[in-house]
Protein backbone atom coordinates (compact mmCIF):
# COMPACT_ATOMS: atom_id res chain seq x y z
CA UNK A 1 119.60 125.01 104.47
CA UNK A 2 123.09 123.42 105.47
CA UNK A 3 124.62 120.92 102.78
CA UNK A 4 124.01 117.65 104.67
CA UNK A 5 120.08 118.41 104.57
CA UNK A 6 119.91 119.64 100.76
CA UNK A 7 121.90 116.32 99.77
CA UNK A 8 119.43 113.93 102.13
CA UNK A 9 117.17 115.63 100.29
CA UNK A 10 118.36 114.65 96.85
CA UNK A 11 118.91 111.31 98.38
CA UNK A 12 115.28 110.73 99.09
CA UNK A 13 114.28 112.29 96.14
CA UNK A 14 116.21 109.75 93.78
CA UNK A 15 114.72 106.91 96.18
CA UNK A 16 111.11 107.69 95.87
CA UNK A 17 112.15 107.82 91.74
CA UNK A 18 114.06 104.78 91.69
CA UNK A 19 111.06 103.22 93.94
CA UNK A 20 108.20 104.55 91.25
CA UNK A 21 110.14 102.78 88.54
CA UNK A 22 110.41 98.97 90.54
CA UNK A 23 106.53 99.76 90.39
CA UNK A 24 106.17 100.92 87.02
CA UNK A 25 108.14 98.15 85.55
CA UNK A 26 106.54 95.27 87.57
CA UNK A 27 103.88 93.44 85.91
CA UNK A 28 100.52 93.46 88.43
CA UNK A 29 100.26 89.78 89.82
CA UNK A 30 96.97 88.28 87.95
CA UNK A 31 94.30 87.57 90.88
CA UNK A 32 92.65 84.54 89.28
CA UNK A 33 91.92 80.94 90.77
CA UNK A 34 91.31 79.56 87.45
CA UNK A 35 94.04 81.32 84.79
CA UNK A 36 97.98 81.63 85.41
CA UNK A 37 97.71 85.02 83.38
CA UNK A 38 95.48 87.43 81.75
CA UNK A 39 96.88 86.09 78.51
CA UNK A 40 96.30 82.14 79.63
CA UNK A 41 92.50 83.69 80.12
CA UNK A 42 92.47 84.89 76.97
CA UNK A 43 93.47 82.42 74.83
CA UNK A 44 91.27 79.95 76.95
CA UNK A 45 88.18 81.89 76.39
CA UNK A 46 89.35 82.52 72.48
CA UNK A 47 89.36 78.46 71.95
CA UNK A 48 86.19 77.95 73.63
CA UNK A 49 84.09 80.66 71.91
CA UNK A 50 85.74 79.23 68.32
CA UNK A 51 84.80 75.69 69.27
CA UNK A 52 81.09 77.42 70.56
CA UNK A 53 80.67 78.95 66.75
CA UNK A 54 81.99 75.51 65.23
CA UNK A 55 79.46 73.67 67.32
CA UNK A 56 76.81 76.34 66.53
CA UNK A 57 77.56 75.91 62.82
CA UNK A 58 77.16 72.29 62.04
CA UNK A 59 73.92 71.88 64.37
CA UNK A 60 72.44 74.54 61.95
CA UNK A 61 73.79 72.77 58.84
CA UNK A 62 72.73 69.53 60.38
CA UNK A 63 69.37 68.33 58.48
CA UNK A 64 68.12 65.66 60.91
CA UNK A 65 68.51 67.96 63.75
CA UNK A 66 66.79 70.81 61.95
CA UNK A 67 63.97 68.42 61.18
CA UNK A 68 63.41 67.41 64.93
CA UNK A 69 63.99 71.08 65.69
CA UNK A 70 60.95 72.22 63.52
CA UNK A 71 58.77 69.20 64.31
CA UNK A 72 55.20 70.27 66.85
CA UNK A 73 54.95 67.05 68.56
CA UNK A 74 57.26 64.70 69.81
CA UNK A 75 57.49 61.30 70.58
CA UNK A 76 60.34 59.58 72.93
CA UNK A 77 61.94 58.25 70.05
CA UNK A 78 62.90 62.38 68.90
CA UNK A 79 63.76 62.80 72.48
CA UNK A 80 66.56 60.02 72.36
CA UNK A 81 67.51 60.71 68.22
CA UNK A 82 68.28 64.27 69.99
CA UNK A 83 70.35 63.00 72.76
CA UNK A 84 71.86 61.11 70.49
CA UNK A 85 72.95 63.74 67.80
CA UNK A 86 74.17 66.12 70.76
CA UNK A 87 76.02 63.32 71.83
């Protein structure tokens, strides 16, 4: 092997390295129409589960809705006081 090859070789060697670092350091781009980020998704889906369990947690504690909840029959007048409550 004459000189010029064995350093081209080097040469392309350090390339591919320098290349496999570019890819290693880059961040993948986030594929999402909704989020900007993994993180924004997150966060987003975070707040709405808390704000699910807060929601879930006060119609439980809630005795007029727990009353209509437990009633057998009802009448349009529970139908509306329900709206109304989930309102």
């Amino acid at each position: 092997m004459n000189k010029k090859a064995f350093l081209k070789a080097y040469q392309t060697i350090n390339q591919l390295a320098e290349r496999e670092k570019k890819v290693i350091n880059e961040p993948e781009p986030y594929e999402s129409a909704l989020y900007k980020s993994a993180e924004d998704e997150a966060l987003i889906k975070e707040y709405h589960f808390a704000k699910f369990q807060k929601n879930l947690a006060q119609a439980q504690s809630h005795p007029d809705l727990q009353s209509l909840v437990n009633k057998e029959d009802w009448s349009e007048e529970d139908t509306q006081k329900l709206l109304a409550m989930l309102r």
